[in-house]
C-alpha atoms as a PDB file:
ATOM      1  CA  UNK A   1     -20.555  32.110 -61.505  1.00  0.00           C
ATOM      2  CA  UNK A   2     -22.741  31.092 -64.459  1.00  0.00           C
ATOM      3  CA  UNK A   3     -21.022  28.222 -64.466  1.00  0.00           C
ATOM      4  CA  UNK A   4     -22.468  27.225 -61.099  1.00  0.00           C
ATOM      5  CA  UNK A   5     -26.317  27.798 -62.126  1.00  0.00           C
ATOM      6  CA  UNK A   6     -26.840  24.198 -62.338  1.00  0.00           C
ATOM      7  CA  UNK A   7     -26.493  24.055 -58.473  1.00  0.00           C
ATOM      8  CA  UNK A   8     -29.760  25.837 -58.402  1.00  0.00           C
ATOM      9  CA  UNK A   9     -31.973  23.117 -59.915  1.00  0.00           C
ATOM     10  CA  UNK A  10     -34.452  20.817 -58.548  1.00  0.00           C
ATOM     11  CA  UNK A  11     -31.888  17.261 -58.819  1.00  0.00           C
ATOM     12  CA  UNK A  12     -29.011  19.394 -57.263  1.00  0.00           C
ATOM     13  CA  UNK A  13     -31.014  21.184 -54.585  1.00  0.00           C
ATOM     14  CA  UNK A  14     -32.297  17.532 -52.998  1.00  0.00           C
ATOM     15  CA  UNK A  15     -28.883  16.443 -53.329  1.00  0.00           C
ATOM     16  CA  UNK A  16     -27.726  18.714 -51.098  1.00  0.00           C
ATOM     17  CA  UNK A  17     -29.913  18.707 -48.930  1.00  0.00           C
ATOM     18  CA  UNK A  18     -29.432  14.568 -48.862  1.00  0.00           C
ATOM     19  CA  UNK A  19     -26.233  15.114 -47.820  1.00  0.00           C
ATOM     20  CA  UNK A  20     -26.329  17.590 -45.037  1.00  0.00           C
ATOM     21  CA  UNK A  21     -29.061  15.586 -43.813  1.00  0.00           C
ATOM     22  CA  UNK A  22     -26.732  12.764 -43.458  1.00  0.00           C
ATOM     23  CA  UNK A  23     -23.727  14.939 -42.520  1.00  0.00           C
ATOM     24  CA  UNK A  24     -25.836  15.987 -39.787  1.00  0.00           C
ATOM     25  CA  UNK A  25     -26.805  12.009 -38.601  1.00  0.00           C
ATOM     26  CA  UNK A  26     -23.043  10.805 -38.869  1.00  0.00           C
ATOM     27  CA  UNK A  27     -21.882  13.946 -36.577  1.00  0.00           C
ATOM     28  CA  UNK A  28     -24.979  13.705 -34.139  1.00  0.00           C
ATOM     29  CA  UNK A  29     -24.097   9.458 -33.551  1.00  0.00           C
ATOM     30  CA  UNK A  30     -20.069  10.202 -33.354  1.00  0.00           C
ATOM     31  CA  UNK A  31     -20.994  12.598 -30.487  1.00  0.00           C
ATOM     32  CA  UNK A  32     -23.142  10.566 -28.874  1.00  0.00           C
ATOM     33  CA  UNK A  33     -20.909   7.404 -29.205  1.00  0.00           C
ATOM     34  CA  UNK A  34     -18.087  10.028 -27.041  1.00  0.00           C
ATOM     35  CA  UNK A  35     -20.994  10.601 -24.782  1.00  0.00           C
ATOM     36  CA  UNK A  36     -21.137   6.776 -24.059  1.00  0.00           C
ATOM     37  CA  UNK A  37     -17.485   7.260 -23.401  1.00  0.00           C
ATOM     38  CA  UNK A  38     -17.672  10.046 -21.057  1.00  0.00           C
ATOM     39  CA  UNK A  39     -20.538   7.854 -19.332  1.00  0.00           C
ATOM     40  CA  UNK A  40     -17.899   4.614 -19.897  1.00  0.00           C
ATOM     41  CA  UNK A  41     -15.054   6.519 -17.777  1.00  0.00           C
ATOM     42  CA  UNK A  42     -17.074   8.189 -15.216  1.00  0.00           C
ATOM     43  CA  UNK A  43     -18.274   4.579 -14.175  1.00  0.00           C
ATOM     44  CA  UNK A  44     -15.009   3.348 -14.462  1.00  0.00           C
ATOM     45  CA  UNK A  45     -13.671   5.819 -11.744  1.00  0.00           C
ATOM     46  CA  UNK A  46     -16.610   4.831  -9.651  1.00  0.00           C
ATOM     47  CA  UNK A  47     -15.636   1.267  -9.975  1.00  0.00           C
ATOM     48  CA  UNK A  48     -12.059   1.683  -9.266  1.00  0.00           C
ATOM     49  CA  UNK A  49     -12.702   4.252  -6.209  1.00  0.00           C
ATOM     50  CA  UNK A  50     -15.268   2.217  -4.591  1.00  0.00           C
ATOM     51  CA  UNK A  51     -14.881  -1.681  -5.465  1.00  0.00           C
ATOM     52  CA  UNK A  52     -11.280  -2.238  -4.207  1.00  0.00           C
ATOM     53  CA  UNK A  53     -11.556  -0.567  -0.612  1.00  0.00           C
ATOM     54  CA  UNK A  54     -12.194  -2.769   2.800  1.00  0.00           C
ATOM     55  CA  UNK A  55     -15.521  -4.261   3.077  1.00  0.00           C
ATOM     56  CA  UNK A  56     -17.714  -2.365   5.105  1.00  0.00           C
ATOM     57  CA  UNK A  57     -21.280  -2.797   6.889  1.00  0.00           C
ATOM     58  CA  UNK A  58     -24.224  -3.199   4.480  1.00  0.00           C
ATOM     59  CA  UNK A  59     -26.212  -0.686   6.041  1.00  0.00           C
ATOM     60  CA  UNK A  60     -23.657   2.321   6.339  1.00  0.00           C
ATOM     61  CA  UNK A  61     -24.128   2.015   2.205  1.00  0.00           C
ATOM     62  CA  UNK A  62     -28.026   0.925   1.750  1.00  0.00           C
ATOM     63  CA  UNK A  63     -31.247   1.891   2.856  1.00  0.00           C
ATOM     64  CA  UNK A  64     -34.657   1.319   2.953  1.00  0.00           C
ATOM     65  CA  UNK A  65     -35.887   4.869   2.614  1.00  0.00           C
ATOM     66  CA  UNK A  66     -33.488   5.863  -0.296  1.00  0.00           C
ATOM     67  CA  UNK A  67     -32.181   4.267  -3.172  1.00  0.00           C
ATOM     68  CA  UNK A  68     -28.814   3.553  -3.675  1.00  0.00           C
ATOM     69  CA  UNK A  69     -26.369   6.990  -5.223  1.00  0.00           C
ATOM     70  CA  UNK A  70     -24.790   6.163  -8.257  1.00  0.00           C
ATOM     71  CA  UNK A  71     -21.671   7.767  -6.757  1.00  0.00           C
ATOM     72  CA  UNK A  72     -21.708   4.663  -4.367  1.00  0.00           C
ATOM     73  CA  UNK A  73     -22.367   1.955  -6.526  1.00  0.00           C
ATOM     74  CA  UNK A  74     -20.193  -0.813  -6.253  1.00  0.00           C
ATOM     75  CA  UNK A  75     -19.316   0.059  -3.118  1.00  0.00           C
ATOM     76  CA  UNK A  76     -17.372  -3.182  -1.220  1.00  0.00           C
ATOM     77  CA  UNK A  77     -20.192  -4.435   1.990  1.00  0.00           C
ATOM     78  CA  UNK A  78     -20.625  -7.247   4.323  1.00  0.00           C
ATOM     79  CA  UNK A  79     -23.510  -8.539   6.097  1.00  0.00           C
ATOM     80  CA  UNK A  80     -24.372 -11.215   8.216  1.00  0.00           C
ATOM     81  CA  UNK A  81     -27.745 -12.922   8.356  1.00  0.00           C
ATOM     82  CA  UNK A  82     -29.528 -16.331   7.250  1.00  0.00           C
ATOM     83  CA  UNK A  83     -30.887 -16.963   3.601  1.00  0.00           C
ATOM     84  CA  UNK A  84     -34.980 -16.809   3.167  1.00  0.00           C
ATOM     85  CA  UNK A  85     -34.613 -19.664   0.818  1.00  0.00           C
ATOM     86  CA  UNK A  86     -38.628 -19.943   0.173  1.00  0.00           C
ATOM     87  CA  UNK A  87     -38.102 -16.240  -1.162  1.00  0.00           C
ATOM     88  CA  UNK A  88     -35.420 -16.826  -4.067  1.00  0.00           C
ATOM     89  CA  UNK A  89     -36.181 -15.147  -6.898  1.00  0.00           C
ATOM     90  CA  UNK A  90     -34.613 -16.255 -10.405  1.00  0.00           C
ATOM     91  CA  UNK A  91     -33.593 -13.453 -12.877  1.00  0.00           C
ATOM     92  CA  UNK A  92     -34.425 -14.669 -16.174  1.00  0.00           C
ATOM     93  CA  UNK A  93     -32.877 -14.630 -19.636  1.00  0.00           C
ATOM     94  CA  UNK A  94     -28.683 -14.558 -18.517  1.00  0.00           C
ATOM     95  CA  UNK A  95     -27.255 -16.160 -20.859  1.00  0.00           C
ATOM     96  CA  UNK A  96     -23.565 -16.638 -20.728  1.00  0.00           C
ATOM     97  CA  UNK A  97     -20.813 -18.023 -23.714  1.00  0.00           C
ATOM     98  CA  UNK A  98     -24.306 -18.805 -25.795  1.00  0.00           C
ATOM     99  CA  UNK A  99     -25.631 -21.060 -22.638  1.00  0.00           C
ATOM    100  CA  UNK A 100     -28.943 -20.718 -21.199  1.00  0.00           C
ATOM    101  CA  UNK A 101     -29.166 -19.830 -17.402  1.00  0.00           C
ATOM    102  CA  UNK A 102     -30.924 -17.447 -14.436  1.00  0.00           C
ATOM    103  CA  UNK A 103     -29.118 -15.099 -11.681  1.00  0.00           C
ATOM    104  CA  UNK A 104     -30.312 -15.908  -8.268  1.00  0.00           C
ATOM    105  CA  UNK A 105     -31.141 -13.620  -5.985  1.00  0.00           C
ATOM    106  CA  UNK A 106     -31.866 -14.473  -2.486  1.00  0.00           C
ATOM    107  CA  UNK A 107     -32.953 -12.294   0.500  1.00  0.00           C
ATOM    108  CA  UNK A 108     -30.375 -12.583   3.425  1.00  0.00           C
ATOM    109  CA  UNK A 109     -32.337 -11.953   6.767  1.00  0.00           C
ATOM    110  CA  UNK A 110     -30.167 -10.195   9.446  1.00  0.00           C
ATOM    111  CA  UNK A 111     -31.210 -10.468  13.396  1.00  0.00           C
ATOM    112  CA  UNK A 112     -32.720  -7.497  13.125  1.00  0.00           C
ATOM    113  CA  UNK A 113     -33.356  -4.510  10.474  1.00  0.00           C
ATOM    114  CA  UNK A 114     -34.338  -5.050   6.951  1.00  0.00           C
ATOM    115  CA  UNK A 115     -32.938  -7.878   4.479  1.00  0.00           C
ATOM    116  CA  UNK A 116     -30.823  -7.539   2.241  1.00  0.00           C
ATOM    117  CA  UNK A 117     -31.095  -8.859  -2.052  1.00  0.00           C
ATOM    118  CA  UNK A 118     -28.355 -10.616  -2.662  1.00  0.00           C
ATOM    119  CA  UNK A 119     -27.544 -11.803  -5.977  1.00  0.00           C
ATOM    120  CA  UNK A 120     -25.386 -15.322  -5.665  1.00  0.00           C
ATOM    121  CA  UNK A 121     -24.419 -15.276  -9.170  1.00  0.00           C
ATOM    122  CA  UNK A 122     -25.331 -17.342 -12.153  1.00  0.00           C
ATOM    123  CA  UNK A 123     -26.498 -21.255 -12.902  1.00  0.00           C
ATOM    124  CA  UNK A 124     -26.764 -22.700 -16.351  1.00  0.00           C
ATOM    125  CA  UNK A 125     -30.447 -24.156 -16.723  1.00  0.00           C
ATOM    126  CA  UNK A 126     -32.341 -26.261 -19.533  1.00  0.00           C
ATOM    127  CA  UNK A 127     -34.051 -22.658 -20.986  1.00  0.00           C
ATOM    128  CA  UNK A 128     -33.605 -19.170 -20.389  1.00  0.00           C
ATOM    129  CA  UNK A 129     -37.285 -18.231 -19.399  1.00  0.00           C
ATOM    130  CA  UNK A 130     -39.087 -20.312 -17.220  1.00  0.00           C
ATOM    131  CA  UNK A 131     -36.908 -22.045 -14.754  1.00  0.00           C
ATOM    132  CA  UNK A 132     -38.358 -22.322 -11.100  1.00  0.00           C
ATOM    133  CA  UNK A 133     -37.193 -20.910  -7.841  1.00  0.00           C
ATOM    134  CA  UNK A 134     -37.362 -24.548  -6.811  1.00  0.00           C
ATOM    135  CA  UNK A 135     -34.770 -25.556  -9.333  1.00  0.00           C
ATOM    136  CA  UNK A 136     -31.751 -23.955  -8.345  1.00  0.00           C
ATOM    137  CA  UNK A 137     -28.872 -24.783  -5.788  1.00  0.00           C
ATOM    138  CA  UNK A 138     -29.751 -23.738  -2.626  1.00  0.00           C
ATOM    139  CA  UNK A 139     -27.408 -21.591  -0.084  1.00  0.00           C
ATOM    140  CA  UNK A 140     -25.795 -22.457   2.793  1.00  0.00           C
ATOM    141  CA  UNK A 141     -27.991 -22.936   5.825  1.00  0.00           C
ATOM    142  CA  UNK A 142     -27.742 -20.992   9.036  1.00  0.00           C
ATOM    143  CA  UNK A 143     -25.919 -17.756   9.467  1.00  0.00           C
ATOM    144  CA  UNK A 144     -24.236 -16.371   6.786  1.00  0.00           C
ATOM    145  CA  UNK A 145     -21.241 -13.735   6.014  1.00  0.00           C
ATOM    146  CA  UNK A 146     -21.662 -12.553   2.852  1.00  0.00           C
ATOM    147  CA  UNK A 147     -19.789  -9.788   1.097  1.00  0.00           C
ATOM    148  CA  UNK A 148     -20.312  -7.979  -2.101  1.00  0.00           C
ATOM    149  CA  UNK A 149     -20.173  -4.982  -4.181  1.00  0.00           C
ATOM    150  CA  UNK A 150     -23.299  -2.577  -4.149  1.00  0.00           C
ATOM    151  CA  UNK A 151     -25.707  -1.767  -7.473  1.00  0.00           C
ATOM    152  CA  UNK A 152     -27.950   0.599  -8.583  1.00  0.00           C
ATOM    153  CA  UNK A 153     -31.928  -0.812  -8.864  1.00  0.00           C
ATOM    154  CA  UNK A 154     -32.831  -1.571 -12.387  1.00  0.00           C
ATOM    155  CA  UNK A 155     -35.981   0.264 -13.867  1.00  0.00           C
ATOM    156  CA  UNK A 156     -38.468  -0.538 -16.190  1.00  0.00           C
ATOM    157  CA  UNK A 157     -40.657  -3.342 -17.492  1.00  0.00           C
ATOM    158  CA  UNK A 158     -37.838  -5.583 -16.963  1.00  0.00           C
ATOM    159  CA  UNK A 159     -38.006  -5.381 -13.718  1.00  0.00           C
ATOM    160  CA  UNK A 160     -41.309  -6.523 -12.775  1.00  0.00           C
ATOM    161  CA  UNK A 161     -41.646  -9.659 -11.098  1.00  0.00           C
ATOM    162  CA  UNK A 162     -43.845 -12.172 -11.025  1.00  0.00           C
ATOM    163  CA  UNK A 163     -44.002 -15.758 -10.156  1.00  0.00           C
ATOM    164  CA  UNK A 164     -41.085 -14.803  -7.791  1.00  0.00           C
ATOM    165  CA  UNK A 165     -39.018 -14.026 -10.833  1.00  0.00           C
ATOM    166  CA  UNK A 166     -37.591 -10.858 -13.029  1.00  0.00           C
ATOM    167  CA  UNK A 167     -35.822 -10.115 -15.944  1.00  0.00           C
ATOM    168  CA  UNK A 168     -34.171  -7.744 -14.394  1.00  0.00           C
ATOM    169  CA  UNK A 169     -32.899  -6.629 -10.158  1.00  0.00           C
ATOM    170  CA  UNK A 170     -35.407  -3.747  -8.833  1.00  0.00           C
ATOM    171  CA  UNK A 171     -35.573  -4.683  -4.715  1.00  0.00           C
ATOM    172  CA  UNK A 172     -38.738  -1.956  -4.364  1.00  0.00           C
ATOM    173  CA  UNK A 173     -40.263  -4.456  -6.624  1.00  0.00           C
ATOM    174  CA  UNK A 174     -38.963  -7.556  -5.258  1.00  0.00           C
ATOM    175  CA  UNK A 175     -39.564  -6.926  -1.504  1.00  0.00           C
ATOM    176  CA  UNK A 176     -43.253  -5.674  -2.447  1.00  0.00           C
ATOM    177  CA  UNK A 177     -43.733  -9.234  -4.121  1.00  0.00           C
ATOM    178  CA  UNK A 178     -42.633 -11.308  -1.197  1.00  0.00           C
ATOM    179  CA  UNK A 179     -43.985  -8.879   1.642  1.00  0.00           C
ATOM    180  CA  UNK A 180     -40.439  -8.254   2.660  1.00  0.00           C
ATOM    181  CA  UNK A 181     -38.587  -5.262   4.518  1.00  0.00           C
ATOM    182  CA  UNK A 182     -35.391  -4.369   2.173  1.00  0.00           C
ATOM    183  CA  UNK A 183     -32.850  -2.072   1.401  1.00  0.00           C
ATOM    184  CA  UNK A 184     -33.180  -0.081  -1.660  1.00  0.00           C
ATOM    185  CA  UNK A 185     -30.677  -1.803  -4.108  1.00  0.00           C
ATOM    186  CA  UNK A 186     -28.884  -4.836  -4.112  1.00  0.00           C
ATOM    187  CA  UNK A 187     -25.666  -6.830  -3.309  1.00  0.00           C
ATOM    188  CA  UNK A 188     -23.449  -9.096  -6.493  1.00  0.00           C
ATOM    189  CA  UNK A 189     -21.612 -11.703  -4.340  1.00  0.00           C
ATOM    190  CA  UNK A 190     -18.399 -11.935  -3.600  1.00  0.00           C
ATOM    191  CA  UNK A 191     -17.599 -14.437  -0.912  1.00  0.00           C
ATOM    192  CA  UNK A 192     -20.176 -16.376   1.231  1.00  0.00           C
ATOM    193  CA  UNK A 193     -18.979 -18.204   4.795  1.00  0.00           C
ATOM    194  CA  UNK A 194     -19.522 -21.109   5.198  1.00  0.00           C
ATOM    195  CA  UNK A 195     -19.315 -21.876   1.169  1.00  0.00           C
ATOM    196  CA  UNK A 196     -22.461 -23.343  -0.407  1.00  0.00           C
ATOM    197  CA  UNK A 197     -22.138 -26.845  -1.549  1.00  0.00           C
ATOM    198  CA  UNK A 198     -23.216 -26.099  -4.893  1.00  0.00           C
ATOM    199  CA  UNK A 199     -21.378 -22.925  -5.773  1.00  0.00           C
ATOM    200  CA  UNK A 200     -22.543 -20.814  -8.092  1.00  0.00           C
ATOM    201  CA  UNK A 201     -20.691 -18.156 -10.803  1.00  0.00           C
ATOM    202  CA  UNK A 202     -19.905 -15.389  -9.285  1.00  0.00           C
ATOM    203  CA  UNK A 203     -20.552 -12.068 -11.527  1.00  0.00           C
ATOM    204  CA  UNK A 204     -17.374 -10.258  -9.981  1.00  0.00           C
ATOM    205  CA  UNK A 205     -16.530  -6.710 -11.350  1.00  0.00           C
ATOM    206  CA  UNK A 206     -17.324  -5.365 -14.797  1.00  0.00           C
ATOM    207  CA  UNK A 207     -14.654  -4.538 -17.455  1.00  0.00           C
ATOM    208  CA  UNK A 208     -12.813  -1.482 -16.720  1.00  0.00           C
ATOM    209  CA  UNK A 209     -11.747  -0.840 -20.648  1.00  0.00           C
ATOM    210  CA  UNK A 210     -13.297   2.253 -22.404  1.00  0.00           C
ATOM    211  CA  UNK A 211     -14.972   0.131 -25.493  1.00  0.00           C
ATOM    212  CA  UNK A 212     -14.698   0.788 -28.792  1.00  0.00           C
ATOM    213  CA  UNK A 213     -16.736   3.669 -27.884  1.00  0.00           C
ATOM    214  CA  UNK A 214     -13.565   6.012 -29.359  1.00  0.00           C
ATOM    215  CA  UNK A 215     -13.555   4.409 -32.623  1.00  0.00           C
ATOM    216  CA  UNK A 216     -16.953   4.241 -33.405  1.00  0.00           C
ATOM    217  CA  UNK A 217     -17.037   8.042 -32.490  1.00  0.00           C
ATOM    218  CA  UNK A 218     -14.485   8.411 -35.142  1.00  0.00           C
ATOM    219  CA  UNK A 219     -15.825   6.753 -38.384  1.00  0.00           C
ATOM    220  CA  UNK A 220     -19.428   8.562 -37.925  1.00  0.00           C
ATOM    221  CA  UNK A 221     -17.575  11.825 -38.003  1.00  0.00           C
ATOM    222  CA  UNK A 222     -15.242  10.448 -41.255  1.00  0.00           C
ATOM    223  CA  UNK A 223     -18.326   9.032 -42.946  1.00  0.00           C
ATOM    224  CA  UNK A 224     -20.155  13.057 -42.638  1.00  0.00           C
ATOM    225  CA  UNK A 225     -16.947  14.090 -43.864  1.00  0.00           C
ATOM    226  CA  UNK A 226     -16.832  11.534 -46.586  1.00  0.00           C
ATOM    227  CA  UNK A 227     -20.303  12.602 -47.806  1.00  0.00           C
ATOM    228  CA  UNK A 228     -19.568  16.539 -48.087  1.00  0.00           C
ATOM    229  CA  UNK A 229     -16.363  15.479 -49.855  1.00  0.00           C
ATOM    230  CA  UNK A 230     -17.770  13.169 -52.686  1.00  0.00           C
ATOM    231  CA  UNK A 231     -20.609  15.966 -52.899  1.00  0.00           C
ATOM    232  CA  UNK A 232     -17.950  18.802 -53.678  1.00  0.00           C
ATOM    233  CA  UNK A 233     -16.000  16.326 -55.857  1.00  0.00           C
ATOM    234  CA  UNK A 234     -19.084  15.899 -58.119  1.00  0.00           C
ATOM    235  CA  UNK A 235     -19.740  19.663 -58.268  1.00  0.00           C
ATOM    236  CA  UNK A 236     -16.462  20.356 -59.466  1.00  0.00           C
ATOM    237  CA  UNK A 237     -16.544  17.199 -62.074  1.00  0.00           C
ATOM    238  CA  UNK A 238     -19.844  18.680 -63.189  1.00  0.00           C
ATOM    239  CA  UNK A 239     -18.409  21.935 -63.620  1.00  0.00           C
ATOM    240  CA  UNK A 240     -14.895  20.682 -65.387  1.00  0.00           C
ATOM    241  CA  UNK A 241     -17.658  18.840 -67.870  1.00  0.00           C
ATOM    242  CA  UNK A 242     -19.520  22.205 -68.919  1.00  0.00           C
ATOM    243  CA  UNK A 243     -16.539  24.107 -69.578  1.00  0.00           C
ATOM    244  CA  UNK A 244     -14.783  20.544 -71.822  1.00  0.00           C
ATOM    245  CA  UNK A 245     -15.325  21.612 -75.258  1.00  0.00           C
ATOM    246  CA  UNK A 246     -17.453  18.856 -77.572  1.00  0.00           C
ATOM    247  CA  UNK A 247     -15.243  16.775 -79.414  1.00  0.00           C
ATOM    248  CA  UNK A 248     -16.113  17.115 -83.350  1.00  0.00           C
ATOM    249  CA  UNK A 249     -17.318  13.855 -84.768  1.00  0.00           C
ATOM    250  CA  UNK A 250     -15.336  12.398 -87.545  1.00  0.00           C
ATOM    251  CA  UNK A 251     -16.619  12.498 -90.445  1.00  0.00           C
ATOM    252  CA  UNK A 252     -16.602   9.444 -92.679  1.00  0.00           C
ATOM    253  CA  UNK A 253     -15.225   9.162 -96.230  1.00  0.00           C
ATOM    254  CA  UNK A 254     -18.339   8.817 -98.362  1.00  0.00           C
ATOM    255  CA  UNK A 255     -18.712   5.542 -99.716  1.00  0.00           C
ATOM    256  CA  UNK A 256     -17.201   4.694-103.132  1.00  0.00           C
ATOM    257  CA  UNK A 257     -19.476   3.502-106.503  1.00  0.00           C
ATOM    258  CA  UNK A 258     -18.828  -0.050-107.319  1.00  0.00           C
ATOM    259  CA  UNK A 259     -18.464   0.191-111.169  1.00  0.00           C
END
């Protein structure tokens, strides 16, 4: 075991311990890249049990006590009321295919009970942070059908509003800026009746595919392993040079006298 003394000194202590430490980094990020899959496919049942079923009443889903379960997010609801136009709020910074634009959400005001956020969908605008609630297509007027697919309230600085816009959907925070009675969470539109006249892009369902979540999970695991191999394969190369025996020098002819 002599052979492996040198493993004991200061160079070859660090370097081990380099490498473990970044063993330990790639196989910490592979498992949490399979944790974003395990997250990835849970939501992806969600989607598929909830989204595809028959619409059903807005406030068999929401509330305004409680926010909304994650077990019945995207839930498929209807609701019937008129738009508060004067209480649009613009979410800011959506950009889509590299162009600027806002989401815009607009309360929909049943005959009685509490409103509901509805996000109409997407317009491209001249900048992606200071568009008005003024610019934007407006609704249609008078009573409404809407339907649409439940979501969770987003959290977070994001979500504060001001100026009657957000970076992000929170309806506590929206319906305490406008002075507004809401259920907890909010609706992505589907279908509005009658149409709009200036329609606006819908958001629809999110990708059902698993990511490259799989993959990614993958090479952090192969690049620990990679790094524990190339640290064995220079152990053994620095043991296979100790034990090479020194190749004797040739010795050159001495130099003849010019007579």
């Amino acid at each position: 075991m002599r052979s492996l003394s040198f493993l004991l000194s200061r160079r070859w202590i660090l370097f081990l311990a380099t490498v473990l430490l970044l063993s330990w980094v790639a196989w910490m990020l592979g498992q949490w890249q399979f944790h974003r899959l395990d997250d990835r496919q849970e939501s992806n049942a969600i989607i598929e049990r909830n989204a595809h079923a028959a619409p059903m009443p807005v406030a068999e889903v929401l509330s305004p006590e409680h926010p909304l379960d994650a077990a019945d997010e995207w839930t498929h609801v209807t609701a019937t009321g008129t738009y508060d136009v004067a209480s649009t709020v613009v979410v800011r910074y959506r950009t889509r295919d590299g162009v600027a634009g806002v989401n815009v959400v607009v309360p929909l005001v049943p005959a009685s009970g509490p409103a509901v956020l509805v996000d109409r969908g997407w317009v491209a605008t001249d900048n992606r942070g200071t568009t008005s609630a003024d610019a934007v297509p407006d609704p249609p007027a008078g009573e409404v059908t809407v339907t649409g697919w439940v979501r969770v309230d987003a959290e977070g600085d994001s979500a504060r509003v001001a100026d009657q816009s957000t970076r992000a959907i929170n309806s506590v925070n929206i319906a305490e800026a406008l002075d507004l009675t809401a259920h907890q969470g909010f609706v992505v539109l589907d279908t509005e009746d009658p149409e709009p006249e200036t329609p606006l892009a819908h958001s629809g369902l999110p990708e059902m595919g698993n990511g490259p979540h799989f993959f990614y999970g993958l090479q952090w695991w192969f690049f620990g392993l990679m790094a524990i191999g190339g640290f064995i394969w220079l152990t053994i190369d620095e043991v296979r040079g100790k034990k090479r025996p020194a190749r004797p020098g040739r010795r050159r002819p001495p130099a003849q006298r010019v007579r």
